[in-house]
PDB file of N, CA and C in Angstrom:
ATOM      1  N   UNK A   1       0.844  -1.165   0.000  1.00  0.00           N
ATOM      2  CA  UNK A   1       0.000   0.000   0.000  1.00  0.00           C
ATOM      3  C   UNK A   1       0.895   1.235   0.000  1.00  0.00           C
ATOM      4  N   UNK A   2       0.815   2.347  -0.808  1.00  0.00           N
ATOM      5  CA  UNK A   2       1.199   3.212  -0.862  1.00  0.00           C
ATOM      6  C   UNK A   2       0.209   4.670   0.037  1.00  0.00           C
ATOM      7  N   UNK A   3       0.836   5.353   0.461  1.00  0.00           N
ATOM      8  CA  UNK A   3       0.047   6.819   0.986  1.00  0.00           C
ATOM      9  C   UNK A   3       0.535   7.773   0.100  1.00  0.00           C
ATOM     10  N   UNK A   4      -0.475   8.465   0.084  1.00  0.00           N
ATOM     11  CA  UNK A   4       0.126  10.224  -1.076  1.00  0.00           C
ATOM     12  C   UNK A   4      -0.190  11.077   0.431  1.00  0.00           C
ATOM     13  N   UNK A   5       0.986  11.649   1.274  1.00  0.00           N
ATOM     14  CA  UNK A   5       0.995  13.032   1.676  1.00  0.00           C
ATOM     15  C   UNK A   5       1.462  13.563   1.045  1.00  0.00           C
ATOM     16  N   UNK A   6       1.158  14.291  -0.504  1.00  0.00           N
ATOM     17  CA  UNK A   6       1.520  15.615  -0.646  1.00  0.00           C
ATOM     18  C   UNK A   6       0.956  16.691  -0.244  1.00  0.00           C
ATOM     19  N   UNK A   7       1.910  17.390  -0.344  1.00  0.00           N
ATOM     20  CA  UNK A   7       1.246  18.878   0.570  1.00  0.00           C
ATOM     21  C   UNK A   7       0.870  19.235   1.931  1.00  0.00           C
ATOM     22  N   UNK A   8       1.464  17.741   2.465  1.00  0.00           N
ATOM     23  CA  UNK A   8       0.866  17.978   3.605  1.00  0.00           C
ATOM     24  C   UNK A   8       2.492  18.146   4.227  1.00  0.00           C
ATOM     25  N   UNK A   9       2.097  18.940   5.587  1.00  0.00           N
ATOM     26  CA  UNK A   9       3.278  19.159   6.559  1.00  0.00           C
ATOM     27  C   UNK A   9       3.320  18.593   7.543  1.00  0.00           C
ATOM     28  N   UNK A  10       4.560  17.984   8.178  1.00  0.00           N
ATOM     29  CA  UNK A  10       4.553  16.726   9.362  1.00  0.00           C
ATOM     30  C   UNK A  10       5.500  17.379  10.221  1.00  0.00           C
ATOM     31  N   UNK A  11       5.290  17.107  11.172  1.00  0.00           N
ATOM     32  CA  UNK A  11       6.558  17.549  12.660  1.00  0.00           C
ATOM     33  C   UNK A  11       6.525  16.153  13.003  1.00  0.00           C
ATOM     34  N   UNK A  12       7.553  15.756  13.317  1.00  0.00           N
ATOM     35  CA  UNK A  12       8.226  14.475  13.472  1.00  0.00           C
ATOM     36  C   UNK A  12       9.021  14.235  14.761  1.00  0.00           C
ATOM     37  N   UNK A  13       8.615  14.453  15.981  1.00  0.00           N
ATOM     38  CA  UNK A  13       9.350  14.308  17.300  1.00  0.00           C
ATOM     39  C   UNK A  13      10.493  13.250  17.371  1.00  0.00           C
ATOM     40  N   UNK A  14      11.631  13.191  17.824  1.00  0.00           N
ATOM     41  CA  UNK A  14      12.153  12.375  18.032  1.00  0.00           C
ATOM     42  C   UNK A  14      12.792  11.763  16.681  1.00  0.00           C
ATOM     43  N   UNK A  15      12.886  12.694  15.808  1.00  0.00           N
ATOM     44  CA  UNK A  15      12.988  11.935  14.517  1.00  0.00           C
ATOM     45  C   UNK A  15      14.346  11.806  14.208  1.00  0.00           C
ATOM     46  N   UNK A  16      15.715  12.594  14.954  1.00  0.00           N
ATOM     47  CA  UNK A  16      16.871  12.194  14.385  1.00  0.00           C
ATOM     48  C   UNK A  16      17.229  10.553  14.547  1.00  0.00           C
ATOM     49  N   UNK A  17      16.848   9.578  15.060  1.00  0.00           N
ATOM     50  CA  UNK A  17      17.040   8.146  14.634  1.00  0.00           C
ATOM     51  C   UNK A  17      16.088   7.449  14.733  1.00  0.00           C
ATOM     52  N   UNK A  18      16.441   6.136  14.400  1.00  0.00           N
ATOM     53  CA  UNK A  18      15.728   5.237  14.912  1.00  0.00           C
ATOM     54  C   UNK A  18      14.263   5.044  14.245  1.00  0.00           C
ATOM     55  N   UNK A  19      13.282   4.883  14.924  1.00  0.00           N
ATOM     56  CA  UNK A  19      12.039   4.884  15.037  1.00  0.00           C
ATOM     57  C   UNK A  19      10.954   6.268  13.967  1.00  0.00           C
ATOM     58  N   UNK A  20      11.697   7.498  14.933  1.00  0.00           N
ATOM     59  CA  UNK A  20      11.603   8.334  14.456  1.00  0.00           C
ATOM     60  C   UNK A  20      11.953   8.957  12.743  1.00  0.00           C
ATOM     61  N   UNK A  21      13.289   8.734  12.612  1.00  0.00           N
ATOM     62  CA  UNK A  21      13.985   8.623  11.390  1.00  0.00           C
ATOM     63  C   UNK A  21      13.403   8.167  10.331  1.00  0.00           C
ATOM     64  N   UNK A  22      13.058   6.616  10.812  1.00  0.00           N
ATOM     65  CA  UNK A  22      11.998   5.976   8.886  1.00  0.00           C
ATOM     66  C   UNK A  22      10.889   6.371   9.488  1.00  0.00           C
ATOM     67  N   UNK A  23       9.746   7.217  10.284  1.00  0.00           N
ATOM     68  CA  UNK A  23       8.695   7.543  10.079  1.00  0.00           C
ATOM     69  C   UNK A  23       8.904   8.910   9.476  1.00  0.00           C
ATOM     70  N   UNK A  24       9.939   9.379   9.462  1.00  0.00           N
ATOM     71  CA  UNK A  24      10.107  10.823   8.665  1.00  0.00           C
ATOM     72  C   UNK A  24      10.354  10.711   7.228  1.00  0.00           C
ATOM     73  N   UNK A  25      11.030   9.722   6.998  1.00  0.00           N
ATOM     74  CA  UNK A  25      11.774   9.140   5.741  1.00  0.00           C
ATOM     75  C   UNK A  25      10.503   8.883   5.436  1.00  0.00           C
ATOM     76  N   UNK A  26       9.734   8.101   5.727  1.00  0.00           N
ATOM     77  CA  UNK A  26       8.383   7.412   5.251  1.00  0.00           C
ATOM     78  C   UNK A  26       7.114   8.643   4.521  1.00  0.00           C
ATOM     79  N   UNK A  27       7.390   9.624   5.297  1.00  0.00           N
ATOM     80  CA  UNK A  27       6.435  10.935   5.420  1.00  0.00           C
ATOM     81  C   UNK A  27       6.824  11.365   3.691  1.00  0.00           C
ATOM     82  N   UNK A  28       8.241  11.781   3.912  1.00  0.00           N
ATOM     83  CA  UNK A  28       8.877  12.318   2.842  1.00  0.00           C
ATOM     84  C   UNK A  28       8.544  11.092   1.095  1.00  0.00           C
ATOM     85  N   UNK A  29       8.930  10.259   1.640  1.00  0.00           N
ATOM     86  CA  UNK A  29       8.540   9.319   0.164  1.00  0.00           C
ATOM     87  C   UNK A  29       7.222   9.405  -0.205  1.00  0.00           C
ATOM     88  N   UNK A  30       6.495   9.507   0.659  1.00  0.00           N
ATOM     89  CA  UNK A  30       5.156   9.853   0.609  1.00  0.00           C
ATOM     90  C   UNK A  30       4.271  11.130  -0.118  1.00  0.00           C
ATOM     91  N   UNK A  31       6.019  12.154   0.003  1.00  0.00           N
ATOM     92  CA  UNK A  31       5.325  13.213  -1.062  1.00  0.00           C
ATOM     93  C   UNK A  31       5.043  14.739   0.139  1.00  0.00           C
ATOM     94  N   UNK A  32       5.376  14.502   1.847  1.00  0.00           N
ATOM     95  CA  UNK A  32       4.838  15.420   2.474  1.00  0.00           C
ATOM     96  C   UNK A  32       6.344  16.010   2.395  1.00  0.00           C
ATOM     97  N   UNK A  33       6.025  17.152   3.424  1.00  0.00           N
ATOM     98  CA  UNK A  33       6.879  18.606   3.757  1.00  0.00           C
ATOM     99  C   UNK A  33       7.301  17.794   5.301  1.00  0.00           C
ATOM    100  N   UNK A  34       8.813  17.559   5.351  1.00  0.00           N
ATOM    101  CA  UNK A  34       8.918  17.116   7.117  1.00  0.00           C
ATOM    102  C   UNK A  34       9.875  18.515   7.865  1.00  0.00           C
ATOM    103  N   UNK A  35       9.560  18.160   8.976  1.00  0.00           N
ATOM    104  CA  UNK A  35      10.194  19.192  10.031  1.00  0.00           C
ATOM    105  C   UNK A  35      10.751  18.006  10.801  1.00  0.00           C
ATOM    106  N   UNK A  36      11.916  17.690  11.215  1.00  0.00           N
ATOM    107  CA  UNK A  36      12.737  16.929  11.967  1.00  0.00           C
ATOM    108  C   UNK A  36      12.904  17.380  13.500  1.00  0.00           C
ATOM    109  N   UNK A  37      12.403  16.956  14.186  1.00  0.00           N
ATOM    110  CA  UNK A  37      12.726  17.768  15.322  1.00  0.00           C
ATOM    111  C   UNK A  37      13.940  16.923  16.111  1.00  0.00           C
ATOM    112  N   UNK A  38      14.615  17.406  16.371  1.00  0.00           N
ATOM    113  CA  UNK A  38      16.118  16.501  17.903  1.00  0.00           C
ATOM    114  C   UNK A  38      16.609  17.718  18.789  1.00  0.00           C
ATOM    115  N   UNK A  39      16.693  17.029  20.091  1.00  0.00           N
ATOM    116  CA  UNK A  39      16.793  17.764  21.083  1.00  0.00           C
ATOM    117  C   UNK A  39      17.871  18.967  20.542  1.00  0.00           C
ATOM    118  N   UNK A  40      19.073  19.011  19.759  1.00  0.00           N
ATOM    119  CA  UNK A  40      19.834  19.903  19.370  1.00  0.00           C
ATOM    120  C   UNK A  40      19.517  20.151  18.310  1.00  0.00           C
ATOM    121  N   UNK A  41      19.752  21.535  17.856  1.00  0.00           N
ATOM    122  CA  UNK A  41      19.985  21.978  16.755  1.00  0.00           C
ATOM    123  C   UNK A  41      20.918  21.123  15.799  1.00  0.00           C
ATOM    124  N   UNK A  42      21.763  20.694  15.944  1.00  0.00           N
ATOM    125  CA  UNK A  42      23.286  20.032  15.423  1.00  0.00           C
ATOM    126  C   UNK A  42      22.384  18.660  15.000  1.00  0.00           C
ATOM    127  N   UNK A  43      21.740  18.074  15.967  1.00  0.00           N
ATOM    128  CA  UNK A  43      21.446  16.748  16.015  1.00  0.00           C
ATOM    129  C   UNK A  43      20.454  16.807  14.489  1.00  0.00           C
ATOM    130  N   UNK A  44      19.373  17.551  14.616  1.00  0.00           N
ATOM    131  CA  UNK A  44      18.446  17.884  13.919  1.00  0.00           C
ATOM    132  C   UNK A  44      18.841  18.278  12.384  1.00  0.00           C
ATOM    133  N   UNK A  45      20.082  19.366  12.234  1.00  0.00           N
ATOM    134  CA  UNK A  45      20.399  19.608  10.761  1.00  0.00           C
ATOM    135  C   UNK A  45      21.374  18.156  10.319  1.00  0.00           C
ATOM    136  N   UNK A  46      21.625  17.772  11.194  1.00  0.00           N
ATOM    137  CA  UNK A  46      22.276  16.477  10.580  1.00  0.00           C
ATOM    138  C   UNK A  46      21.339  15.097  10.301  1.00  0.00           C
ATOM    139  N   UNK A  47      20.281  15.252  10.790  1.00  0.00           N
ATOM    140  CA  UNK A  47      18.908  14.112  10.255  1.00  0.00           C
ATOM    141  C   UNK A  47      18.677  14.682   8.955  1.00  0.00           C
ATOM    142  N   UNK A  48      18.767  16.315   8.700  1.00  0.00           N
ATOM    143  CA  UNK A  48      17.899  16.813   8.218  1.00  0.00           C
ATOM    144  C   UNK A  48      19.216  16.171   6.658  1.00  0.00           C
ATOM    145  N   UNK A  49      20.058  17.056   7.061  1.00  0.00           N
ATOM    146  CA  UNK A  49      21.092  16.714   5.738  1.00  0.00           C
ATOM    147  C   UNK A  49      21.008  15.066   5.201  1.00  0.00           C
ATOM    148  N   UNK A  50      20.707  13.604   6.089  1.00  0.00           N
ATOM    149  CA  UNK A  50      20.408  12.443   5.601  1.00  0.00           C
ATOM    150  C   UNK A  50      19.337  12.349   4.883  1.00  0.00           C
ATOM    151  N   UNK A  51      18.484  13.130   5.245  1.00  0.00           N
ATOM    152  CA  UNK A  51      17.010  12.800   4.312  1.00  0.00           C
ATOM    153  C   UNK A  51      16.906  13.397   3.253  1.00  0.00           C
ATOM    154  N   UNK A  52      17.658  14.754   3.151  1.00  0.00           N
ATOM    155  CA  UNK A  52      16.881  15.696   1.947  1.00  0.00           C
ATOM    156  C   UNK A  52      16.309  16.915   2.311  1.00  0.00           C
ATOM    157  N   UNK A  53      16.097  17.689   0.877  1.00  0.00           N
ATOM    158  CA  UNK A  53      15.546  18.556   0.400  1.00  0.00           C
ATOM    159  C   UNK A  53      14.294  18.970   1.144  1.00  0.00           C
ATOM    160  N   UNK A  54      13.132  17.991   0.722  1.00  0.00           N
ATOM    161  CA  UNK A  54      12.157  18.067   1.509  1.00  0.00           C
ATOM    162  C   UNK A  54      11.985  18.203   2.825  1.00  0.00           C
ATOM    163  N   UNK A  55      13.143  18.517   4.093  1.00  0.00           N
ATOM    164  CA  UNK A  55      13.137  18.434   5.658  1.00  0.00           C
ATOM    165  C   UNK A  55      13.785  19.423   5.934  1.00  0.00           C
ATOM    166  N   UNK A  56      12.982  19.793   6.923  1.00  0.00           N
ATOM    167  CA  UNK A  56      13.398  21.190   7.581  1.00  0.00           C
ATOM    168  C   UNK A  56      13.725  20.548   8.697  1.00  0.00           C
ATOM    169  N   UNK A  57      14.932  21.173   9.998  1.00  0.00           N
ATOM    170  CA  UNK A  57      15.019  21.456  11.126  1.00  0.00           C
ATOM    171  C   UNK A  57      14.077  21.969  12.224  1.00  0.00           C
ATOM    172  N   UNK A  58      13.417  21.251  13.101  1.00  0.00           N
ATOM    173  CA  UNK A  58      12.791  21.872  13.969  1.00  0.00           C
ATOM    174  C   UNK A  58      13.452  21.445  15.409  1.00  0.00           C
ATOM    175  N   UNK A  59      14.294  21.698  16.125  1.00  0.00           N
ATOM    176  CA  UNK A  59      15.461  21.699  16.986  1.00  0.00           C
ATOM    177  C   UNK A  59      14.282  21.881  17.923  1.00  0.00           C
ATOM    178  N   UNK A  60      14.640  21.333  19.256  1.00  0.00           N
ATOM    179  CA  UNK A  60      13.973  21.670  20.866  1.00  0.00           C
ATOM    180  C   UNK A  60      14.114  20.551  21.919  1.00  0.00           C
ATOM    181  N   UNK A  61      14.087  20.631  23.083  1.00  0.00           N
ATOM    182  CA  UNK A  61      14.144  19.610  23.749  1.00  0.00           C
ATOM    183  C   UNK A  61      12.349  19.496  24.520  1.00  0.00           C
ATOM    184  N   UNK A  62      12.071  18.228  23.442  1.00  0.00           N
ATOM    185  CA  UNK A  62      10.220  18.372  24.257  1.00  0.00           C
ATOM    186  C   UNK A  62      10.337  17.811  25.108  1.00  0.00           C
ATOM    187  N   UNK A  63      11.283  17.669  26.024  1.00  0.00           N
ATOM    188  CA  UNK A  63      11.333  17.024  27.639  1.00  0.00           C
ATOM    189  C   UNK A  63      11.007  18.218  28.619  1.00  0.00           C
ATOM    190  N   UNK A  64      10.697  19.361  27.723  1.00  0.00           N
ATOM    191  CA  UNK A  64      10.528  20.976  28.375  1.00  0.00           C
ATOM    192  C   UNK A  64       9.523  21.257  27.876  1.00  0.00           C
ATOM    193  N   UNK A  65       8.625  22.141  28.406  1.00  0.00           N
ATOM    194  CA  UNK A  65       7.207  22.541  27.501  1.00  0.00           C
ATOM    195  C   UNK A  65       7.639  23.694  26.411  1.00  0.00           C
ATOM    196  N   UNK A  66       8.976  24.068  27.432  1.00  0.00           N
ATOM    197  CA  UNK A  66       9.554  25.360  26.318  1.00  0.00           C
ATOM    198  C   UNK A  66       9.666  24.675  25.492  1.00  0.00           C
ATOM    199  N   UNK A  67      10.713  23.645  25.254  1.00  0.00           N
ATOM    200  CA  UNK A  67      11.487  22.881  24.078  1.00  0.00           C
ATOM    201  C   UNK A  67       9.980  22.371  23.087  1.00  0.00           C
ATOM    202  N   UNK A  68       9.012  22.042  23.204  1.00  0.00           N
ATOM    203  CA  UNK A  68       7.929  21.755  22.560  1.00  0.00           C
ATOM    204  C   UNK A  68       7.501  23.139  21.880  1.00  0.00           C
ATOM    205  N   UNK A  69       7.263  23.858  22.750  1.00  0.00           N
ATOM    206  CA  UNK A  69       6.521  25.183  22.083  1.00  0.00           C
ATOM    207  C   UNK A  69       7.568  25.984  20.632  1.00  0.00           C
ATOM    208  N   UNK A  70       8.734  25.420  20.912  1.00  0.00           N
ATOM    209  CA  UNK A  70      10.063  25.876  20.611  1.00  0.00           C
ATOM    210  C   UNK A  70      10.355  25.254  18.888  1.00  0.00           C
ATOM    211  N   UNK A  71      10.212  24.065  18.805  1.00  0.00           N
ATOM    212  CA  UNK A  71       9.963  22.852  18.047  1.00  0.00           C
ATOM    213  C   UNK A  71       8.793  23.399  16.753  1.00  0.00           C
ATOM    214  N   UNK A  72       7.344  23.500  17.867  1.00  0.00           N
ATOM    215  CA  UNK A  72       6.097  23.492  17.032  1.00  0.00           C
ATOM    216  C   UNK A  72       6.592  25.269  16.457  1.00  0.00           C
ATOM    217  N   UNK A  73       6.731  25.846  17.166  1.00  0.00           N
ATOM    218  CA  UNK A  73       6.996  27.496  15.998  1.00  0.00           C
ATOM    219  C   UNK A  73       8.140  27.141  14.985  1.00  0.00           C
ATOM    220  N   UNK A  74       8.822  26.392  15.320  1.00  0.00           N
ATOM    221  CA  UNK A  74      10.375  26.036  13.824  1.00  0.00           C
ATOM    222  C   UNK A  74       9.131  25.876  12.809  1.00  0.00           C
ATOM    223  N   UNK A  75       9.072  24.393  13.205  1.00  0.00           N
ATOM    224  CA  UNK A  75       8.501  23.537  11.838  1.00  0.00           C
ATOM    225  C   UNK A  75       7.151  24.759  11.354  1.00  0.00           C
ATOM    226  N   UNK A  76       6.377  25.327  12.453  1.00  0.00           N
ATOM    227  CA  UNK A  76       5.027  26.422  11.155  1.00  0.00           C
ATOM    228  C   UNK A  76       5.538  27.008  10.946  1.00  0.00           C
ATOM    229  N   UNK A  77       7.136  27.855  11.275  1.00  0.00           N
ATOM    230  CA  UNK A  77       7.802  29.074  10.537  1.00  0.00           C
ATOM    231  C   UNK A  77       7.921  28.606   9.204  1.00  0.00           C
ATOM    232  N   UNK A  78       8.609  27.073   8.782  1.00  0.00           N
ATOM    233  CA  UNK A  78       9.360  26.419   7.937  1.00  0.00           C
ATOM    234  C   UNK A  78       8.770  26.047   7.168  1.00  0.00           C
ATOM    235  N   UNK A  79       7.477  25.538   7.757  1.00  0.00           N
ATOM    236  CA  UNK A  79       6.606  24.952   6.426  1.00  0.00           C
ATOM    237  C   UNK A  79       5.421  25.770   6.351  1.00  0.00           C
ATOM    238  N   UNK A  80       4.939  26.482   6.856  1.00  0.00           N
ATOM    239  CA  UNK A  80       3.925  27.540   6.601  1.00  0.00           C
ATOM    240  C   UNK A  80       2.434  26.940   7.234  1.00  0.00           C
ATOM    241  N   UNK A  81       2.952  26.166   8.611  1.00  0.00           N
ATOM    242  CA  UNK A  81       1.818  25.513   9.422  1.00  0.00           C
ATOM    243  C   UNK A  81       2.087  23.706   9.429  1.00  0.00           C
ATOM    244  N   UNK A  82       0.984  23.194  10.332  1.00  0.00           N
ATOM    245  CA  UNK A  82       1.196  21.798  10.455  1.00  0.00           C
ATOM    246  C   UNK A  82       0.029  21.103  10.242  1.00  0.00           C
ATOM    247  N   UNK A  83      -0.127  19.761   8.975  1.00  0.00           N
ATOM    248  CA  UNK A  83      -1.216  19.063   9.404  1.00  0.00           C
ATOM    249  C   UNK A  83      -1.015  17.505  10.144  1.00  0.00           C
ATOM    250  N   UNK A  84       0.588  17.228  10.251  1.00  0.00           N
ATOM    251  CA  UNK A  84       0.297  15.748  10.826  1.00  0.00           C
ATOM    252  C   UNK A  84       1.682  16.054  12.140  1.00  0.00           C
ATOM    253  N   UNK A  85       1.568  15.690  13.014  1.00  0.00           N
ATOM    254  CA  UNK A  85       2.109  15.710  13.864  1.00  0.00           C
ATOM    255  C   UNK A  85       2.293  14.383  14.710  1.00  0.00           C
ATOM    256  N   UNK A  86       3.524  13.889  14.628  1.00  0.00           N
ATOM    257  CA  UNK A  86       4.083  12.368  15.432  1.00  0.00           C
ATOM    258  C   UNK A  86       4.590  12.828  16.240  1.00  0.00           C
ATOM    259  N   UNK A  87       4.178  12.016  17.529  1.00  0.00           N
ATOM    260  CA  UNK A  87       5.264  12.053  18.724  1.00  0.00           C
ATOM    261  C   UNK A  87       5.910  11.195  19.039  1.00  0.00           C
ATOM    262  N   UNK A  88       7.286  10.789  18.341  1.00  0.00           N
ATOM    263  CA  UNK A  88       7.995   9.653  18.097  1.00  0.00           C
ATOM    264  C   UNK A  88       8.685   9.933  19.541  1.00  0.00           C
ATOM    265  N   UNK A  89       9.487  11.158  19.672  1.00  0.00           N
ATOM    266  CA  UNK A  89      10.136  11.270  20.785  1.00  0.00           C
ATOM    267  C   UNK A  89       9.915  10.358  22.417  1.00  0.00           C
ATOM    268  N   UNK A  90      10.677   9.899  23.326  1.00  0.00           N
ATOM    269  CA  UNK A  90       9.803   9.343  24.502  1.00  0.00           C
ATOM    270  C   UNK A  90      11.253   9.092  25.264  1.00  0.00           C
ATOM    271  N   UNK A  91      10.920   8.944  26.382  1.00  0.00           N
ATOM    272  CA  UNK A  91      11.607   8.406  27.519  1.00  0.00           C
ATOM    273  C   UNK A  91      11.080   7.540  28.789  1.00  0.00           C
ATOM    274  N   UNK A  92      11.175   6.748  29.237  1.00  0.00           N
ATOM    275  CA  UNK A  92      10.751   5.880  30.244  1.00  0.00           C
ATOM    276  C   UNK A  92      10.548   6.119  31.410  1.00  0.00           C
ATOM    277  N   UNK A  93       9.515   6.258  31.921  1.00  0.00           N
ATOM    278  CA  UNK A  93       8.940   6.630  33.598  1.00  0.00           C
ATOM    279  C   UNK A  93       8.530   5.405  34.159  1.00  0.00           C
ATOM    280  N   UNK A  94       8.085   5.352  35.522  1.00  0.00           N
ATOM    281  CA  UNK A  94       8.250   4.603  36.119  1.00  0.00           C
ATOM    282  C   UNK A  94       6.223   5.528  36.871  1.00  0.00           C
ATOM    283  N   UNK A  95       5.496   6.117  36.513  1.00  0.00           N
ATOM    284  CA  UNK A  95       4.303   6.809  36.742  1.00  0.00           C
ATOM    285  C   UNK A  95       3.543   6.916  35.631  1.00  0.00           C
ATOM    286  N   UNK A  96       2.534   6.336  35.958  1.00  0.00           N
ATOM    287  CA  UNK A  96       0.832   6.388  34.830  1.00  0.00           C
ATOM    288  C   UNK A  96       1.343   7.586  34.694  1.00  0.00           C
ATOM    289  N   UNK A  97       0.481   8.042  32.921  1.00  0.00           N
ATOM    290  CA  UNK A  97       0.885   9.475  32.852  1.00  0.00           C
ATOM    291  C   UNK A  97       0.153   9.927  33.225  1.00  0.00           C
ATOM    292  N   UNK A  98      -1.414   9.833  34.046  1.00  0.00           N
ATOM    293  CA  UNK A  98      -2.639  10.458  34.417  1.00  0.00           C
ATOM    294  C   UNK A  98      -2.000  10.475  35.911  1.00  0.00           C
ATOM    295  N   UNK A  99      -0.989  10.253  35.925  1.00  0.00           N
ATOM    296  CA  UNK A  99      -0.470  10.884  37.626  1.00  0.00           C
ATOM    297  C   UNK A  99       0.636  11.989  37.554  1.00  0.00           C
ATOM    298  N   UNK A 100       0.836  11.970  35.829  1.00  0.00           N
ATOM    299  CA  UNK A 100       2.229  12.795  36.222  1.00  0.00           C
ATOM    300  C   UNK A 100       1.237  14.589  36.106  1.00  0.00           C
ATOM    301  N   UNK A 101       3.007  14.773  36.268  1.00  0.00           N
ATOM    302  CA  UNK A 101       2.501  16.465  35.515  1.00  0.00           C
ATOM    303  C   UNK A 101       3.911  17.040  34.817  1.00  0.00           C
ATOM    304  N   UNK A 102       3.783  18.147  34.887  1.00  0.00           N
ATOM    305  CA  UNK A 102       5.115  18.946  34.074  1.00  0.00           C
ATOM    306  C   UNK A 102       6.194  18.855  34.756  1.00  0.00           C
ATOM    307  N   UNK A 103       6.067  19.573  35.989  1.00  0.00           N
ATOM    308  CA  UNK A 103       6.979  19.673  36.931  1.00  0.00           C
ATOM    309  C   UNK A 103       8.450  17.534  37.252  1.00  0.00           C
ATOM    310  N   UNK A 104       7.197  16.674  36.776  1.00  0.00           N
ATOM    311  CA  UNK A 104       7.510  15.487  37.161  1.00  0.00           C
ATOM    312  C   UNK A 104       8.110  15.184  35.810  1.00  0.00           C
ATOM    313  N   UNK A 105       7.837  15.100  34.793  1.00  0.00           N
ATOM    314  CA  UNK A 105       8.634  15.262  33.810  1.00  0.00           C
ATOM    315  C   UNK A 105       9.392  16.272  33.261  1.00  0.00           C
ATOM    316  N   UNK A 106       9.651  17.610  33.739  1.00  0.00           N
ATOM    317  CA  UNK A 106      10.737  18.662  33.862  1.00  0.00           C
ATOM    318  C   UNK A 106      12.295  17.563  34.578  1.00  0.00           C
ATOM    319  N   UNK A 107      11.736  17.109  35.750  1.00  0.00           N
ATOM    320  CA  UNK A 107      12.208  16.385  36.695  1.00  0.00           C
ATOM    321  C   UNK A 107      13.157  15.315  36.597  1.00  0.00           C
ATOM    322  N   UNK A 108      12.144  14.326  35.648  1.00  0.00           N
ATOM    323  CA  UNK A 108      13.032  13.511  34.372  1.00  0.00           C
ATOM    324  C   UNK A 108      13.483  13.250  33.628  1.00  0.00           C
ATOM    325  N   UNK A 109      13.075  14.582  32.861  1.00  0.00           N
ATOM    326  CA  UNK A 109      13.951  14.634  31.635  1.00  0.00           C
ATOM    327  C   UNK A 109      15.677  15.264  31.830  1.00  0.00           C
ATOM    328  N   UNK A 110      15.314  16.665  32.730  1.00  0.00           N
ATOM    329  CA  UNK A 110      16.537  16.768  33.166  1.00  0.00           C
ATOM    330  C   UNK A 110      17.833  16.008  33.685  1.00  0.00           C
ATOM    331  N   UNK A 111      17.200  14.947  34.967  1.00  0.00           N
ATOM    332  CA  UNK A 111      18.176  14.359  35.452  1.00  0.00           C
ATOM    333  C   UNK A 111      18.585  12.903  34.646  1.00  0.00           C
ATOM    334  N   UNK A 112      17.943  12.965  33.426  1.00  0.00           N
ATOM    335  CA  UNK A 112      18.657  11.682  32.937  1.00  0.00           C
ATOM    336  C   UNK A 112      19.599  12.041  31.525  1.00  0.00           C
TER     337      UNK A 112
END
C-alpha cells in the first residue's frame, strides 16, 4: 500500500534516529513537507542533511514545555503551518501518565 501526503506538513518528534527517522523518511517518500525535530539543533540539521531537500530542522528539547513550544513554531515558521504531527520522541517513567505532571517530567527529563 502506498500513501500520497503531498502537501501535507509533518513535525516528526524524536525523529533524528531510529524509530523516528523511517517515520520521517516514510512521510517524505510519501510526497509530504517534514520538520525533523532533535533535542539539538546540530542533532536535527544532521537528520535533516540524511534525508533531503524536503526536511526542515525543527530543533527543541520536548522534555521541556519550552522545548515543545520551541519545536512546534520552527517547523510552522518552515513549512507555513502543520497538518500531521508524530510524537515519536519518549523516555521511560516509572508513573501512569494520568499521575504525572510537568513539573515530574521537567524532573526527568533533566536528570537523565
Amino acid at each position: 500500500m502506498q500513501f500520497n501526503f503531498s502537501d501535507s506538513r509533518v513535525l516528526v518528534t524524536g525523529g533524528t534516529r531510529g524509530i523516528g527517522s523511517a517515520i520521517a523518511r516514510g512521510f517524505l517518500d510519501a510526497g509530504a513537507r517534514v520538520a525533523i525535530n532533535g533535542r539539538t539543533a546540530d542533532s536535527a540539521a544532521r537528520a535533516v542533511a540524511r534525508v533531503g531537500e524536503c526536511a526542515v530542522a525543527a530543533p527543541g528539547d520536548i522534555g521541556t514545555a519550552a522545548g515543545c513550544e520551541a519545536a512546534v513554531r520552527q517547523a510552522v515558521e518552515a513549512l507555513g503551518g502543520l497538518d500531521v504531527l508524530v510524537n515519536s520522541a519518549g523516555i521511560s517513567a516509572e508513573l501512569p501518565m494520568e499521575e504525572s505532571d510537568e513539573a515530574f517530567w521537567d524532573a526527568r527529563w533533566i536528570s537523565t
